[in-house]
C-alpha atoms as a PDB file:
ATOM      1  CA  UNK A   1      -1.541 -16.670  25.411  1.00  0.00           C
ATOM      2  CA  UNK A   2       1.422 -18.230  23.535  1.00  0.00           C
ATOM      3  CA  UNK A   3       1.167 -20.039  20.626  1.00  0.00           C
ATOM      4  CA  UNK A   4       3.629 -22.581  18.848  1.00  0.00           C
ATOM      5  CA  UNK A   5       5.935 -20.466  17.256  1.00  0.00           C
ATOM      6  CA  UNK A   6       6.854 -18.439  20.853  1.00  0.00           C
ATOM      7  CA  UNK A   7      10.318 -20.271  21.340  1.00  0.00           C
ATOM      8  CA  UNK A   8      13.877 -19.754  21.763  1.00  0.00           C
ATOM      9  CA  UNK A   9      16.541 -21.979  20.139  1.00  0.00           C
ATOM     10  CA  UNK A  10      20.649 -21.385  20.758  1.00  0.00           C
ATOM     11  CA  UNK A  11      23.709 -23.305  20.141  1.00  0.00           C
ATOM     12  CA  UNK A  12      25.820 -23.446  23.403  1.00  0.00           C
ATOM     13  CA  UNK A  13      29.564 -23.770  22.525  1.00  0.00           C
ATOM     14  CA  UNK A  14      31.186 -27.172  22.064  1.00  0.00           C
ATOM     15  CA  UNK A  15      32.926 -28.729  25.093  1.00  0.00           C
ATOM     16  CA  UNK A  16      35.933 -31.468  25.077  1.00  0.00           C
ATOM     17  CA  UNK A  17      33.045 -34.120  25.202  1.00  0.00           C
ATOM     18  CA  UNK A  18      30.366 -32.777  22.889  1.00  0.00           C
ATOM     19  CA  UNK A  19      30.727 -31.409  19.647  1.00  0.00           C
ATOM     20  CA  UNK A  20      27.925 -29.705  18.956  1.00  0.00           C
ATOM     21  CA  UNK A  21      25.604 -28.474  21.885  1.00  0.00           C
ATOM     22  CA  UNK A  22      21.951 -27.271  21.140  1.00  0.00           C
ATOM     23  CA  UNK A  23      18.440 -26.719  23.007  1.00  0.00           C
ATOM     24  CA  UNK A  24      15.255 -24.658  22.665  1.00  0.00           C
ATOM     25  CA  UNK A  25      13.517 -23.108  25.372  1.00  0.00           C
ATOM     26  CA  UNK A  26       9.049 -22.742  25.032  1.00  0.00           C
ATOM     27  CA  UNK A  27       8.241 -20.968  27.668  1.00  0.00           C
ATOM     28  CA  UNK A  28       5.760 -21.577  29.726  1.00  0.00           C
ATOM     29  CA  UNK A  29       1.773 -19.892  29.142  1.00  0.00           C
ATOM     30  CA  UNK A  30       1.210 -17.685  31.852  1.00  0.00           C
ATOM     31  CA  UNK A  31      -2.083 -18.386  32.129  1.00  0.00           C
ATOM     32  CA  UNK A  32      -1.982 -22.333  32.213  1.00  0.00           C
ATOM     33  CA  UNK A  33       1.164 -22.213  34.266  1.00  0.00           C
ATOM     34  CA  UNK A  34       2.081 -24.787  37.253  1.00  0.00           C
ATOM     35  CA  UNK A  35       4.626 -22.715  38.491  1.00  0.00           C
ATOM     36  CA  UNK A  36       7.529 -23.799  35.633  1.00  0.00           C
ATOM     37  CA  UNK A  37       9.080 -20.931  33.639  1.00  0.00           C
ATOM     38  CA  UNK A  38       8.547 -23.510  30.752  1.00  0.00           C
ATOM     39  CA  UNK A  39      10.344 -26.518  28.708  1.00  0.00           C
ATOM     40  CA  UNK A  40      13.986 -26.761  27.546  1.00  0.00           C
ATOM     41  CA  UNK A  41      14.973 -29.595  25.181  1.00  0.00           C
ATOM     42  CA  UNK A  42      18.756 -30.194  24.994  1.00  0.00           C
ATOM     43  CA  UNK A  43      20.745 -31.928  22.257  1.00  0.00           C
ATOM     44  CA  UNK A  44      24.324 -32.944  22.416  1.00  0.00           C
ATOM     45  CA  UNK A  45      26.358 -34.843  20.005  1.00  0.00           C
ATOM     46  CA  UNK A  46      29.975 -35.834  20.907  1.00  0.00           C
ATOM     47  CA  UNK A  47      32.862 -34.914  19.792  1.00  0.00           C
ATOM     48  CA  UNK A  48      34.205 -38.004  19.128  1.00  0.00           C
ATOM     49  CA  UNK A  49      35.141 -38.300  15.058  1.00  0.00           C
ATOM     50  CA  UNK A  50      32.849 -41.250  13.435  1.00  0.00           C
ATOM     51  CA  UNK A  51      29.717 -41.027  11.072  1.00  0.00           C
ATOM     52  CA  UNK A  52      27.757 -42.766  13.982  1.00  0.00           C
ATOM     53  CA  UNK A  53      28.251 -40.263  16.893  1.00  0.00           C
ATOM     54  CA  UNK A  54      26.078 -40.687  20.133  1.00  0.00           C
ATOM     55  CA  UNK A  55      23.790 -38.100  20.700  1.00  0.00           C
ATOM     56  CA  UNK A  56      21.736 -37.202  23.724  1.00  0.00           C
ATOM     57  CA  UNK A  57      18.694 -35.386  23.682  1.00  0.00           C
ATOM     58  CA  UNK A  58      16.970 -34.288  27.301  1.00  0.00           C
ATOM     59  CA  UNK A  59      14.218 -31.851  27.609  1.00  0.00           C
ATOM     60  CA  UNK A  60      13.651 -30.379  31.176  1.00  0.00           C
ATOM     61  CA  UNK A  61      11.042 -28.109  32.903  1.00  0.00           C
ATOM     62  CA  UNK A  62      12.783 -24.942  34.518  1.00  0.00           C
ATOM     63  CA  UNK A  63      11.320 -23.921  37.889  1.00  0.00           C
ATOM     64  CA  UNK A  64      12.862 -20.814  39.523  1.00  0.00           C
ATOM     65  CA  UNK A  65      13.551 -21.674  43.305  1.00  0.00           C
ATOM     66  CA  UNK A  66      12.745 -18.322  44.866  1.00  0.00           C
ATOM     67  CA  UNK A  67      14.430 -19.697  48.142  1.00  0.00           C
ATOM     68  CA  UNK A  68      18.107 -18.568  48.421  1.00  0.00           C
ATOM     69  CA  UNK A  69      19.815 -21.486  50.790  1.00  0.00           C
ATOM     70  CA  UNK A  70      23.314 -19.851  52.798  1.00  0.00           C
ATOM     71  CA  UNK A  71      25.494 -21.957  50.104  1.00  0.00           C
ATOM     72  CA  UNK A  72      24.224 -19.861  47.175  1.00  0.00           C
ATOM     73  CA  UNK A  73      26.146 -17.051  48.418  1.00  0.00           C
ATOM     74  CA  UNK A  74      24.114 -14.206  45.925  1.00  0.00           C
ATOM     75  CA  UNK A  75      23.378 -16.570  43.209  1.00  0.00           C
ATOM     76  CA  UNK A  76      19.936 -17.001  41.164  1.00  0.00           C
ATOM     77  CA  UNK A  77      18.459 -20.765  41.963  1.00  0.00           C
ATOM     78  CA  UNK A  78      16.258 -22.902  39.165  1.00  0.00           C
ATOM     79  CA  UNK A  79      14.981 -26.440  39.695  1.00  0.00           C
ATOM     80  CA  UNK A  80      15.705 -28.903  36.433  1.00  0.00           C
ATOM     81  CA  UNK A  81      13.050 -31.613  36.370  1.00  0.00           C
ATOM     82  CA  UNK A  82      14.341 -34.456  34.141  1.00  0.00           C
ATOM     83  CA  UNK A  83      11.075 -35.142  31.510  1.00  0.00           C
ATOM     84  CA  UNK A  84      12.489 -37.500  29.480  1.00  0.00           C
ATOM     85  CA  UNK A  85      14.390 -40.118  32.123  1.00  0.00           C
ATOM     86  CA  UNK A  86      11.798 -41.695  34.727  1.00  0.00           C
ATOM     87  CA  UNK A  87      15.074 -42.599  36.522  1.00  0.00           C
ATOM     88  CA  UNK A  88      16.071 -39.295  37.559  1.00  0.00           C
ATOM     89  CA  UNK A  89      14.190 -39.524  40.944  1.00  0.00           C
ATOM     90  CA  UNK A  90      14.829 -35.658  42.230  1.00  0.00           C
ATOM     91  CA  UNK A  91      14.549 -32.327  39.961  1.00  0.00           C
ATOM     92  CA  UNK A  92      18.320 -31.416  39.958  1.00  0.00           C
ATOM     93  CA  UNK A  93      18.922 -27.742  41.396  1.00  0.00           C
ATOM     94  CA  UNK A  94      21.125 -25.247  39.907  1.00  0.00           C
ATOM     95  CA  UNK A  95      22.630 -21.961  40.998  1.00  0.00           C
ATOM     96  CA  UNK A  96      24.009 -19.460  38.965  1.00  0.00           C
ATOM     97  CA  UNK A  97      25.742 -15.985  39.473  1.00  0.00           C
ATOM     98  CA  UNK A  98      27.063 -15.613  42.622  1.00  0.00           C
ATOM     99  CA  UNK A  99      30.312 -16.883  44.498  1.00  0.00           C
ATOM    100  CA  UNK A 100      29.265 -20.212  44.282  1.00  0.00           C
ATOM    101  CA  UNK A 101      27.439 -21.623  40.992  1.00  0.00           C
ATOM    102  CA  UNK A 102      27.098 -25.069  41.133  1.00  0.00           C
ATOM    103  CA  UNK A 103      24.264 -27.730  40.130  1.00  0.00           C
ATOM    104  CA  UNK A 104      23.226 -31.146  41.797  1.00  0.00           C
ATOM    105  CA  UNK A 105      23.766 -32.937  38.384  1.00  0.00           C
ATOM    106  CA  UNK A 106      26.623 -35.227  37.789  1.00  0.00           C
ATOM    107  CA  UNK A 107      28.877 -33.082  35.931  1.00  0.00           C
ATOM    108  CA  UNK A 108      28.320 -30.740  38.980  1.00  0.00           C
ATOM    109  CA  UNK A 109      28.621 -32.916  41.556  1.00  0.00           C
ATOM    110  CA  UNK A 110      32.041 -33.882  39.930  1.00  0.00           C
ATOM    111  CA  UNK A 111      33.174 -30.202  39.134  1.00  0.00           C
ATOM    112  CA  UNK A 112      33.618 -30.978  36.058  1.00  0.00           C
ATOM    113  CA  UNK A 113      36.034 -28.161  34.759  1.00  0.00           C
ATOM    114  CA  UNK A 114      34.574 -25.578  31.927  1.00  0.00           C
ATOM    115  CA  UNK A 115      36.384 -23.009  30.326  1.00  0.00           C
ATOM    116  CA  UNK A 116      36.242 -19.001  31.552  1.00  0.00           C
ATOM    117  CA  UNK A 117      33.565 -17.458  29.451  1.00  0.00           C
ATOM    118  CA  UNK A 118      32.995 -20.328  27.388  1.00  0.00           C
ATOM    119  CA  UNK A 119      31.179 -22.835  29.442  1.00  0.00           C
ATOM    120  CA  UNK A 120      30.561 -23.800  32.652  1.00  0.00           C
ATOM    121  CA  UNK A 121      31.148 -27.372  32.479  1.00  0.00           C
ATOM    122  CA  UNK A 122      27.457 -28.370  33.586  1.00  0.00           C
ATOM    123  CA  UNK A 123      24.807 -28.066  30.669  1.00  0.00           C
ATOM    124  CA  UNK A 124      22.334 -27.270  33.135  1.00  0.00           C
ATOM    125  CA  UNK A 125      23.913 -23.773  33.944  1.00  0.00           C
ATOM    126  CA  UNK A 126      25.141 -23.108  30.534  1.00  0.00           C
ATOM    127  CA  UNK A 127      21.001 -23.569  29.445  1.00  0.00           C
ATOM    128  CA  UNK A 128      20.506 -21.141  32.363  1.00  0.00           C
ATOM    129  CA  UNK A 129      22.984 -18.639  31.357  1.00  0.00           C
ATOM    130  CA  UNK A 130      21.865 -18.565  27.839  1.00  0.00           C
ATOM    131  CA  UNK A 131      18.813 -17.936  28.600  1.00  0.00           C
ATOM    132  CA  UNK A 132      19.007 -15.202  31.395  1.00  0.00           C
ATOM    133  CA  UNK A 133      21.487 -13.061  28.754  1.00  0.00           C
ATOM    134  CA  UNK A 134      18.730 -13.079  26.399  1.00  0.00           C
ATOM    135  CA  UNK A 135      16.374 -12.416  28.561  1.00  0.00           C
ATOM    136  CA  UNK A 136      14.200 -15.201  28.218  1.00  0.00           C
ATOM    137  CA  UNK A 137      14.321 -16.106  31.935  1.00  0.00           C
ATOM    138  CA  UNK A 138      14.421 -13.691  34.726  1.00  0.00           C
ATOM    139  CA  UNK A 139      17.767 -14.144  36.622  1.00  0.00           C
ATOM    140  CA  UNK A 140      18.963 -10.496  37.869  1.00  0.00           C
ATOM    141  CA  UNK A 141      22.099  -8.571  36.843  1.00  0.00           C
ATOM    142  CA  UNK A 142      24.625 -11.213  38.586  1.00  0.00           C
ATOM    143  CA  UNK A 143      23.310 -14.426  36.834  1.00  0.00           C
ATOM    144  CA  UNK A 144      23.836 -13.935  33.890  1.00  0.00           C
ATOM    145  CA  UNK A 145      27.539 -13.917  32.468  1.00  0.00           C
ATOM    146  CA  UNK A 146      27.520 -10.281  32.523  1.00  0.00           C
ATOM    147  CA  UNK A 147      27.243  -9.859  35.812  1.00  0.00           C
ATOM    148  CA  UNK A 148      23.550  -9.630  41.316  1.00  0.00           C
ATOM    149  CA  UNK A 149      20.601 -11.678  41.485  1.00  0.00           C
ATOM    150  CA  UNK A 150      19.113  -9.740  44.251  1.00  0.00           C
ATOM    151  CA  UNK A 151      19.123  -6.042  44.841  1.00  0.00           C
ATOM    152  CA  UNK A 152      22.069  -4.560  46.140  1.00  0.00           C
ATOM    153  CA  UNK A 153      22.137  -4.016  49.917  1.00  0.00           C
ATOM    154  CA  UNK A 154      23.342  -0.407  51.043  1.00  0.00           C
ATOM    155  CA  UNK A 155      27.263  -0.134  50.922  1.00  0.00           C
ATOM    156  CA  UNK A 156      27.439  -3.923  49.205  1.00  0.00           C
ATOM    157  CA  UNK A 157      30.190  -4.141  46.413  1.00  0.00           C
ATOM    158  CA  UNK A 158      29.263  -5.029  43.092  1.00  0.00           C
ATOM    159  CA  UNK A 159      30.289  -8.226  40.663  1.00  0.00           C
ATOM    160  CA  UNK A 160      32.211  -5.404  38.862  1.00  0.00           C
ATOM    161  CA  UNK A 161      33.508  -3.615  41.867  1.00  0.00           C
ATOM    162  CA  UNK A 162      34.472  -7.007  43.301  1.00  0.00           C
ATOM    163  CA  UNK A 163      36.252  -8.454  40.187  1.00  0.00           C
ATOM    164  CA  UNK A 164      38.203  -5.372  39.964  1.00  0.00           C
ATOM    165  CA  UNK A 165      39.472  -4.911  43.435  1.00  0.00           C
ATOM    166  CA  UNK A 166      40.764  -8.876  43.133  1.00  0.00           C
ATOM    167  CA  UNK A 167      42.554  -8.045  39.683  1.00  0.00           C
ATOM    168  CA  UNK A 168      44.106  -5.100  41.751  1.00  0.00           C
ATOM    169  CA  UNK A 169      44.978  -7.428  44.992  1.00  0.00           C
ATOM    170  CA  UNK A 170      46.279  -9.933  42.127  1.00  0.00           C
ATOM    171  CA  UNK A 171      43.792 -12.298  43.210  1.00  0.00           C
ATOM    172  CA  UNK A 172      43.084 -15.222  40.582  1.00  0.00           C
ATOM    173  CA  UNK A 173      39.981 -16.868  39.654  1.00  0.00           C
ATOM    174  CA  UNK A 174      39.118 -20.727  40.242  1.00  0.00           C
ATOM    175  CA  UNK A 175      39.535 -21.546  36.715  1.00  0.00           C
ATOM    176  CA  UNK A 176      42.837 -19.446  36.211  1.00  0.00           C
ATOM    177  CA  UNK A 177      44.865 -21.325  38.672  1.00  0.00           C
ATOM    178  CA  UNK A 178      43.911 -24.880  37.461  1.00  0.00           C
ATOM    179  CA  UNK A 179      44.934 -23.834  34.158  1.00  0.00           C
END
């Protein structure tokens, strides 16, 4: 049984928009559970210099979607349902690891750029990754930013193995050829 005091808090690096990025995770009790891995409550402020900077504070329960669909290509998939805006109509779905992270959110839908190893330019998947490295959510070894969300088939390369044979073939990354 949890109690009040099981959470995990993080600061998620700051972003050309937002200054300061923030959110704790409470998981959820796995005896009372509806399914949710628990509650995430993100805080932004941005980065905009003034003493009255907008901030925006969302909390979210995290689902994991134990469904691959063919565009997640290897990723781990989590459901985002929006607790705090009655507007948001569908739980927004997010993929991480894999060849093709992406989330349903705006800043997804919009591929809005992030930085290599610094963020991914969605909130949503840099909550996700956060909390898979510290092992707070299950997400296998290719979610995370370390490296495959399902077991290895026989003979199937690995994140590693894969990311080396493309720095050998000279092969460049998303982010490294819009920079």
């Amino acid at each position: 049984m949890l109690n009040f005091l099981d959470y995990y808090a993080a600061d998620l690096p700051p972003t050309r928009t937002y200054g300061r990025r923030s959110f704790v995770f409470v998981p959820a009790d796995p005896a009372l559970t509806d399914g949710r891995l628990g509650n995430v409550t993100i805080k932004m402020q941005h980065a905009k210099s003034g003493v009255h900077r907008a901030i925006e504070l969302d909390t979210y329960a995290i689902e994991h979607d134990p469904h691959p669909e063919p565009g997640d290509h290897g990723g781990a998939a989590y459901w985002f349902t929006n607790l705090t805006d009655s507007e948001q109509e569908q739980p927004y779905r997010c993929v991480v690891g894999g060849l093709t992270p992406h989330c349903d959110c705006q800043a997804g839908k919009c591929k809005v750029p992030g930085e290599e190893g610094v963020t991914e330019g969605c909130k949503h998947r840099d909550v996700l990754l956060a909390l898979i490295d510290a092992e707070q959510i299950p997400g296998g070894d290719d979610a995370g930013r370390s490296g495959l969300a399902f077991p290895d088939e026989p003979d199937e390369m690995t994140r590693a193995e894969l990311d080396r044979q493309a720095e050998e073939l000279g092969w460049k990354r998303r982010a490294e050829m819009v920079a």
